[in-house]
C-alpha atoms as a PDB file:
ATOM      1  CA  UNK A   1       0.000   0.000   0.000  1.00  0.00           C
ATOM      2  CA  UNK A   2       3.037   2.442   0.762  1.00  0.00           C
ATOM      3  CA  UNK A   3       4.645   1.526  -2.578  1.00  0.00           C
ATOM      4  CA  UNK A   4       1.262   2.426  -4.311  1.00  0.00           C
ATOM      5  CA  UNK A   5       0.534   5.576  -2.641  1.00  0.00           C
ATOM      6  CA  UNK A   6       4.007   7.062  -3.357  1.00  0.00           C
ATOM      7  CA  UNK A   7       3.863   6.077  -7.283  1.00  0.00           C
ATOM      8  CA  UNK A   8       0.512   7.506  -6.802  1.00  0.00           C
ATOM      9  CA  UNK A   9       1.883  10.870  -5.134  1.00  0.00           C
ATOM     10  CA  UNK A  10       4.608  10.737  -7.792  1.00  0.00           C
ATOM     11  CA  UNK A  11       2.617  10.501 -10.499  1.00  0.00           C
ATOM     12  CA  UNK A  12       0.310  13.656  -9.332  1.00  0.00           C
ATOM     13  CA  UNK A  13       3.436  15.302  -8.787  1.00  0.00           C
ATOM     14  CA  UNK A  14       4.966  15.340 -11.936  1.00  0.00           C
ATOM     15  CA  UNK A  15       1.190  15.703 -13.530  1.00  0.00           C
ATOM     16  CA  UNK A  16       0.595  19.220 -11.437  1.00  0.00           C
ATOM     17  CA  UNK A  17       4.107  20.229 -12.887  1.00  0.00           C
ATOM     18  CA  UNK A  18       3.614  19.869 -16.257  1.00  0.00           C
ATOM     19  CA  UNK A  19       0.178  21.317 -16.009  1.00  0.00           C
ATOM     20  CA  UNK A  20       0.413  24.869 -18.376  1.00  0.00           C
ATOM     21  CA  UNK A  21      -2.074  27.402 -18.085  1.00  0.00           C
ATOM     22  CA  UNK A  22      -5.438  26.181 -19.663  1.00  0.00           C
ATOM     23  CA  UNK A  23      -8.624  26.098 -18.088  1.00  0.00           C
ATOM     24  CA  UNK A  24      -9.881  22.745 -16.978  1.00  0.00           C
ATOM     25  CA  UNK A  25     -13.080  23.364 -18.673  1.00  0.00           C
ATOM     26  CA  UNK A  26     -11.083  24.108 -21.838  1.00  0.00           C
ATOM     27  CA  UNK A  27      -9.473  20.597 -21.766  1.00  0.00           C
ATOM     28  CA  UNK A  28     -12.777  19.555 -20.757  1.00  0.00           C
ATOM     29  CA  UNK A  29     -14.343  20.891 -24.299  1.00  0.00           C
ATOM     30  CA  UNK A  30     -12.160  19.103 -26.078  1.00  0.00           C
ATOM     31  CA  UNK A  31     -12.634  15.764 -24.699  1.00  0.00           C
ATOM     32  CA  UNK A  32      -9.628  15.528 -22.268  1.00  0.00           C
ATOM     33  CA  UNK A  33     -11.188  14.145 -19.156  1.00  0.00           C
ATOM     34  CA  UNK A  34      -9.661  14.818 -15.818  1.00  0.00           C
ATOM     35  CA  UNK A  35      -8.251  11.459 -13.548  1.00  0.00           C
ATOM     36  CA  UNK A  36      -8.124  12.482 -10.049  1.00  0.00           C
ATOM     37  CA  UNK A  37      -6.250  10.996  -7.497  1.00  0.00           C
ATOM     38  CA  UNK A  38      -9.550   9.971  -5.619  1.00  0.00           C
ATOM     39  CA  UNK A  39     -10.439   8.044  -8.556  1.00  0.00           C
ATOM     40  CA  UNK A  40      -7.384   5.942  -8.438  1.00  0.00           C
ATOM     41  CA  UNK A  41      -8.660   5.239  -4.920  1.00  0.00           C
ATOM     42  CA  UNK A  42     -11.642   4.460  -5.247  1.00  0.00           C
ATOM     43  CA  UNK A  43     -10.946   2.101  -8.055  1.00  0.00           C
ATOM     44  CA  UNK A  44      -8.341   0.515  -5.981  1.00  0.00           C
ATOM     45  CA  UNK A  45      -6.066   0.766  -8.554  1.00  0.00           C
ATOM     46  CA  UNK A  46      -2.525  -1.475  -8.728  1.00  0.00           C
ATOM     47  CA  UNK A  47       0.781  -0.160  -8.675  1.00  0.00           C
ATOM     48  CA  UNK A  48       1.069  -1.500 -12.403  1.00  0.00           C
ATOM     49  CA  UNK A  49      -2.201   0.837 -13.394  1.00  0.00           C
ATOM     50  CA  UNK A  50      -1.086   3.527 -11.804  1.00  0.00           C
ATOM     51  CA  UNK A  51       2.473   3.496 -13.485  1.00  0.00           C
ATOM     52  CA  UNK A  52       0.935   2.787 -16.657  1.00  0.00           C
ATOM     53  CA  UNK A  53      -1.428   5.420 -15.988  1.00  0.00           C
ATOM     54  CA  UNK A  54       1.584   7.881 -15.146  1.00  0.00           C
ATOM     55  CA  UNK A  55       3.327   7.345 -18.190  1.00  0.00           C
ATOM     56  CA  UNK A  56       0.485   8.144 -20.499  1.00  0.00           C
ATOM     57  CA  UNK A  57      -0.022  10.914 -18.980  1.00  0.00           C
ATOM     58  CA  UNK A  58       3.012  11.852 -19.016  1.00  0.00           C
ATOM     59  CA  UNK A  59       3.319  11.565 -22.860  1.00  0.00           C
ATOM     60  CA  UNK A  60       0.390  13.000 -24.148  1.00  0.00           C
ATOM     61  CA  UNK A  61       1.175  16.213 -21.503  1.00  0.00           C
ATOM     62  CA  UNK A  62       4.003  16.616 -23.799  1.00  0.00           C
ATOM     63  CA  UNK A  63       2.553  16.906 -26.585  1.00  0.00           C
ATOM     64  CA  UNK A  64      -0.587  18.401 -25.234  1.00  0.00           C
ATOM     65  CA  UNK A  65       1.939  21.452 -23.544  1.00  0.00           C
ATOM     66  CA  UNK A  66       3.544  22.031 -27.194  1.00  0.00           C
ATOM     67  CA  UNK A  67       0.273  22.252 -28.940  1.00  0.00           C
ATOM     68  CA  UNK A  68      -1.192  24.566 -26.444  1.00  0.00           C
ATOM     69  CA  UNK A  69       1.766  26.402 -26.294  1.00  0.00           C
ATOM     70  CA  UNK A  70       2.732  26.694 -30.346  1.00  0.00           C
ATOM     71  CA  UNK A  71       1.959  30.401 -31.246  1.00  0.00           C
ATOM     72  CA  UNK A  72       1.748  29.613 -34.975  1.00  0.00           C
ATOM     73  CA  UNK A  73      -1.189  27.405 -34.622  1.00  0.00           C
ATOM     74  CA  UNK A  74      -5.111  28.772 -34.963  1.00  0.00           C
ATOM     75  CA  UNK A  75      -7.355  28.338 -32.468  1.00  0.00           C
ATOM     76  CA  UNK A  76     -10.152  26.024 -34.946  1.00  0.00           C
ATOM     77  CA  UNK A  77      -6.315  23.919 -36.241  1.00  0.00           C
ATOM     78  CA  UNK A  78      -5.284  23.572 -32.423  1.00  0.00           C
ATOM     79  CA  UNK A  79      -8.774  22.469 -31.033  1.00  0.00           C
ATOM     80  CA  UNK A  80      -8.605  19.756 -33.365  1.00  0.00           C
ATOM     81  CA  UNK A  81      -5.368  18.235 -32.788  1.00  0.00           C
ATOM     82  CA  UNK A  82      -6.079  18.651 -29.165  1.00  0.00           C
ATOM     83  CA  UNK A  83      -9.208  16.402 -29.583  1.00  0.00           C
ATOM     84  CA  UNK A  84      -7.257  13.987 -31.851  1.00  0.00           C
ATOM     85  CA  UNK A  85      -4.603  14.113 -29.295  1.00  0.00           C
ATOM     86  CA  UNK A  86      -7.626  13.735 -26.127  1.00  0.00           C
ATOM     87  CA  UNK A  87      -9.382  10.724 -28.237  1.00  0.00           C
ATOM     88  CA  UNK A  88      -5.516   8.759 -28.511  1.00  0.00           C
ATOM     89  CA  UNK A  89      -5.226   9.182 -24.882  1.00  0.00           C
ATOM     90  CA  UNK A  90      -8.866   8.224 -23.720  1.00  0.00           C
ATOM     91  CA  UNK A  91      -8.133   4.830 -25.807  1.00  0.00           C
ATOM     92  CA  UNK A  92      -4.784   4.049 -24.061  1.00  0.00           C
ATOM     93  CA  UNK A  93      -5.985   4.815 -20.279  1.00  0.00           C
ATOM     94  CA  UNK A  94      -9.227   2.570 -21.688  1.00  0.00           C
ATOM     95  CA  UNK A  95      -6.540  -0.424 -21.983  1.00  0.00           C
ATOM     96  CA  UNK A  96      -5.357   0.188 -19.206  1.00  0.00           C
ATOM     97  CA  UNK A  97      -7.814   0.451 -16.513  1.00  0.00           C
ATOM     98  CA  UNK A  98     -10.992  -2.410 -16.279  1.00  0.00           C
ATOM     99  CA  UNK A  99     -13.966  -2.117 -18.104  1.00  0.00           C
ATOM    100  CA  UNK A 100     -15.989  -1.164 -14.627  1.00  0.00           C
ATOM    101  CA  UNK A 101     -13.263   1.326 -13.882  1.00  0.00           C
ATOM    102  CA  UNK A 102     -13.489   2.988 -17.458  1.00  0.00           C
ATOM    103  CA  UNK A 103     -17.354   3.476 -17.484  1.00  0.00           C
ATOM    104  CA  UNK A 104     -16.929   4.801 -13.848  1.00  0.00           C
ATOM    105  CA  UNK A 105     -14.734   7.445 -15.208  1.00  0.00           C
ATOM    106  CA  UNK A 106     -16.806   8.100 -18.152  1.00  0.00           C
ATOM    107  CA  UNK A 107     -19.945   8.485 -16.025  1.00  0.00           C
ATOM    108  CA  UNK A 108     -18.095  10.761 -13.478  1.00  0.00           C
ATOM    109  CA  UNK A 109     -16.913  13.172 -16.404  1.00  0.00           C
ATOM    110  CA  UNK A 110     -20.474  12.991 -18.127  1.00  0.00           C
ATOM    111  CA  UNK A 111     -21.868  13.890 -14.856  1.00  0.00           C
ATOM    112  CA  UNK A 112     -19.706  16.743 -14.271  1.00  0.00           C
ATOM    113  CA  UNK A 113     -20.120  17.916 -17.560  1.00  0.00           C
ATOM    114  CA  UNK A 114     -23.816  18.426 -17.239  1.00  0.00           C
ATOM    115  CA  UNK A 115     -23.207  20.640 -14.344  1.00  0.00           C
END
C-alpha cells in the first residue's frame, strides 16, 4: 500500500508540474477528461495501473503542452489536434484500466459535464 501511494503521489506530482495554463473546462471541451487521485482510490487501482497510468499521462502532456503552447497554430487547427490528441489518450488509459473502472470514469466526467 506504501509503494502504491508514493507512485501515486509521484505521479500527481509530476502531472501538477507539467500542467500549463489552460482552463480545466477548456481541456474539458475538447474531450480531455480529468483522472483524479480519488479516482485511483476508489478504483483501488494497482501499482502496475497507476504506473501505466503515469506514463500516459506523461506523454500525451508533452505533446498536449507544445500544442497549447505553439503560437503559430489557430485556435479552430489547435482544437482539433487537441481532440485527436484527447481521443488517442482516452483509448490508451481505456486499456489500461478495467472495463468497470473505465465506465466509472466516463460516467463521473459525463456527470460533471452536465453541471
Amino acid at each position: 500500500m506504501l509503494v502504491r501511494s508514493l507512485v501515486l503521489l509521484t505521479v500527481t506530482a509530476a502531472f501538477a508540474r507539467a500542467v500549463p495554463a489552460q482552463s480545466p473546462q477548456d481541456l474539458v471541451r475538447v474531450g480531455w477528461e480529468p483522472l483524479s487521485d480519488s479516482l485511483y482510490l476508489y478504483w483501488n487501482l494497482s501499482t502496475d495501473q497507476i504506473e501505466r497510468i503515469g506514463m500516459i499521462e506523461d506523454d500525451y502532456e508533452v505533446e498536449r503542452t507544445q500544442l497549447v503552447s505553439d503560437p503559430n497554430l489557430a485556435e479552430a487547427t489547435r482544437e482539433t489536434k487537441l481532440r485527436t490528441l484527447a481521443n488517442a489518450r482516452r483509448k490508451e488509459i481505456k486499456g489500461v484500466l478495467k472495463a468497470e473502472q473505465y465506465e466509472d470514469w466516463q460516467k463521473r466526467t459525463r456527470a460533471a459535464n452536465e453541471h
